[in-house]
C-alpha atoms as a PDB file:
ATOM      1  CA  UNK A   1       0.000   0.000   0.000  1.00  0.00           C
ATOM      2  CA  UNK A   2       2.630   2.652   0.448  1.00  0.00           C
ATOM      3  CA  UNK A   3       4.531   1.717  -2.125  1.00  0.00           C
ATOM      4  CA  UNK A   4       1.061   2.132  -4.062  1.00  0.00           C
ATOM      5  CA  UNK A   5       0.079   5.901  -2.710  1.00  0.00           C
ATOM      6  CA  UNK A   6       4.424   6.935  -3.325  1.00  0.00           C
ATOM      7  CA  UNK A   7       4.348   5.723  -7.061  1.00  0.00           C
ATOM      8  CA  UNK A   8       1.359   7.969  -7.198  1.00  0.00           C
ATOM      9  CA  UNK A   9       2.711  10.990  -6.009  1.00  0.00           C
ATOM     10  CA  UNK A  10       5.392  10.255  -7.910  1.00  0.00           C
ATOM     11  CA  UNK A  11       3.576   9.856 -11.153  1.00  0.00           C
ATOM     12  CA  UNK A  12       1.977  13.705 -10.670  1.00  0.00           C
ATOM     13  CA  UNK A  13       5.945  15.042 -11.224  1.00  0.00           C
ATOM     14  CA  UNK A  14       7.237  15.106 -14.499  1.00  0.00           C
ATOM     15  CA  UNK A  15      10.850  14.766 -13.608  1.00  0.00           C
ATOM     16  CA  UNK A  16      10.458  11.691 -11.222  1.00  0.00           C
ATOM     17  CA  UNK A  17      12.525   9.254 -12.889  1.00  0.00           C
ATOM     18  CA  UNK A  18      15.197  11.520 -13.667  1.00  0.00           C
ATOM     19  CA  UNK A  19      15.005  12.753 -10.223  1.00  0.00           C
ATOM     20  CA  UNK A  20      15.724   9.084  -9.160  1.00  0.00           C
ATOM     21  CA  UNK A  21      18.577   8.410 -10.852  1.00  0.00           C
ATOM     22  CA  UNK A  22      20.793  10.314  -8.317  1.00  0.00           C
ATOM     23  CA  UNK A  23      19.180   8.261  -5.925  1.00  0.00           C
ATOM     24  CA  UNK A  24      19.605   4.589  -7.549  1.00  0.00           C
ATOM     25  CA  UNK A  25      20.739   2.184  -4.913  1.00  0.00           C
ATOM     26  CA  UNK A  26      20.147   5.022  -1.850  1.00  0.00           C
ATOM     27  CA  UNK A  27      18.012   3.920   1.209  1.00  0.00           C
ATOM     28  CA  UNK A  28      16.466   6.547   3.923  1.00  0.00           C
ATOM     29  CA  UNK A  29      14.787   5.993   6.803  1.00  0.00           C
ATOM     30  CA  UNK A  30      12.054   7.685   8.909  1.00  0.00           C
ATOM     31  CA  UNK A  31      11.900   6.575  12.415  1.00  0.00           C
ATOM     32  CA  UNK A  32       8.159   8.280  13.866  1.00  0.00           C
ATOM     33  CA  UNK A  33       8.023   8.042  17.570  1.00  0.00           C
ATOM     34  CA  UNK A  34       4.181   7.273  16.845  1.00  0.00           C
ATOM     35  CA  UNK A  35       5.124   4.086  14.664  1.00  0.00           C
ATOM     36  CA  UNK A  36       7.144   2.287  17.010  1.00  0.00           C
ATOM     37  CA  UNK A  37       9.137   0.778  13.667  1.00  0.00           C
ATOM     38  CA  UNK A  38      10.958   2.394  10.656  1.00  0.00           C
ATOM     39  CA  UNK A  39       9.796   3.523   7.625  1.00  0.00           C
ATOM     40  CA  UNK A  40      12.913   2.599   4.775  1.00  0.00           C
ATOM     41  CA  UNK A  41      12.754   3.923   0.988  1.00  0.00           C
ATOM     42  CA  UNK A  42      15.361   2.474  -0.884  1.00  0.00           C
ATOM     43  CA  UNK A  43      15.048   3.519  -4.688  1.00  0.00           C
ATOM     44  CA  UNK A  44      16.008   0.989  -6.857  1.00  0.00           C
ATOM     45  CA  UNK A  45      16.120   1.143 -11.036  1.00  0.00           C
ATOM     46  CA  UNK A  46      13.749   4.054 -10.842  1.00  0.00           C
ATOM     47  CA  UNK A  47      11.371   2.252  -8.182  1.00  0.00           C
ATOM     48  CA  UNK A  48      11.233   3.409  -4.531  1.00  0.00           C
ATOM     49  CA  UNK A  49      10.509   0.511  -2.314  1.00  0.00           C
ATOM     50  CA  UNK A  50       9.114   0.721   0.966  1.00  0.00           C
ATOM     51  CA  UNK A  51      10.375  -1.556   3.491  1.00  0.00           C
ATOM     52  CA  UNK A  52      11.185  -1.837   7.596  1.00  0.00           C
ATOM     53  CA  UNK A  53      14.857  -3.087   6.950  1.00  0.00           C
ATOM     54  CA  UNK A  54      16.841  -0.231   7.991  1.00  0.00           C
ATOM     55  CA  UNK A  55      19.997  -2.230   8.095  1.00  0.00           C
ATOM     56  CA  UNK A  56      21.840   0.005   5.438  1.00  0.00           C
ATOM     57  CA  UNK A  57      20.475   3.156   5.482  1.00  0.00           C
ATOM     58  CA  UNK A  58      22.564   6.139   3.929  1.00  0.00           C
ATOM     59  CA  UNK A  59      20.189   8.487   5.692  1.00  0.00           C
ATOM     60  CA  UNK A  60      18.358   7.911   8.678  1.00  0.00           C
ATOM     61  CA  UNK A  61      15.716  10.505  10.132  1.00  0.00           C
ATOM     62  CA  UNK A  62      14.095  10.318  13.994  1.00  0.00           C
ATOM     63  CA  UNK A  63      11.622  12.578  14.764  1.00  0.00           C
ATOM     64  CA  UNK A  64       7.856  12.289  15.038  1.00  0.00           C
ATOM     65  CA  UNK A  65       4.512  13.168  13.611  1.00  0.00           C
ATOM     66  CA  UNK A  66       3.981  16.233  15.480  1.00  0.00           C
ATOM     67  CA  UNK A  67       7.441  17.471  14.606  1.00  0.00           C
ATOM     68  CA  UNK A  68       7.041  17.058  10.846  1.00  0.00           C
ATOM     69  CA  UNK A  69       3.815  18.814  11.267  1.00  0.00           C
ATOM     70  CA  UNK A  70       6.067  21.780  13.302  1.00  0.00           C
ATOM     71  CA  UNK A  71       8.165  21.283   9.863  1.00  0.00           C
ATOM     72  CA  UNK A  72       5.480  21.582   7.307  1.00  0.00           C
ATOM     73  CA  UNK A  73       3.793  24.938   8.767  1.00  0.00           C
ATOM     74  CA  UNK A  74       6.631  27.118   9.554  1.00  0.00           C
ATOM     75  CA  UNK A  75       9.806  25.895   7.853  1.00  0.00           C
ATOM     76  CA  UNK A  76      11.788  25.314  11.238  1.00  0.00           C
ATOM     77  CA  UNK A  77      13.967  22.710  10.689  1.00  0.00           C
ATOM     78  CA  UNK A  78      17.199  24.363  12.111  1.00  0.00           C
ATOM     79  CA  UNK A  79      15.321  24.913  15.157  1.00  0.00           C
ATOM     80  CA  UNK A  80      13.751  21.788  15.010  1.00  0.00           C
ATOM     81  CA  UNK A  81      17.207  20.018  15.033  1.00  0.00           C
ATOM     82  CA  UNK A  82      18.724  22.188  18.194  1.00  0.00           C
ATOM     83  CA  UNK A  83      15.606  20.984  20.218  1.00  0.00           C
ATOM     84  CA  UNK A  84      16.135  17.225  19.483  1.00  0.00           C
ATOM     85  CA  UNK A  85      12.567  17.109  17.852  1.00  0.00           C
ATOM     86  CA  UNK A  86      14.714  15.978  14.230  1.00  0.00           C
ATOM     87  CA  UNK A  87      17.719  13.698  14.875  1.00  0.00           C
ATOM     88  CA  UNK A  88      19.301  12.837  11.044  1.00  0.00           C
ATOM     89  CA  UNK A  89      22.427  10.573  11.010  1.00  0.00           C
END
């Protein structure tokens, strides 16, 4: 299913696959305090898979759902970061 509703949203830009070239063989994670498990998108040939093995990720991001929504309506993510709300590694 989320690979589903990402192929989607990815369909609706124009540049996707040449977007994911730069990202062939790349995996990030998204840890949500909410979730209790990760979220891993690793793009492969053009195709971003959605998985819970976070074993090789070359990004990882730990935050949660009301931090992202922090994020999304004011564009705080340096601040975000100094309070511990975004961890990346």
């Amino acid at each position: 299913m989320p690979q589903q509703v990402l192929s989607s949203a990815l369909a609706l830009n124009l540049n996707a696959n040449h977007d994911l070239v730069s990202l062939n063989e790349k995996t990030l994670t998204v840890t949500l305090a909410e979730l209790g498990f990760p979220l891993c998108f690793n793009v492969m040939n053009n195709i971003v898979h959605v998985n819970g093995n976070n074993a090789n990720s070359d990004c990882t991001i730990n935050t949660s759902l009301k931090s992202l929504w922090q994020l999304k309506q004011s564009q705080q993510l340096t601040e975000l970061i100094k309070q511990d709300k975004v961890i990346l590694k």
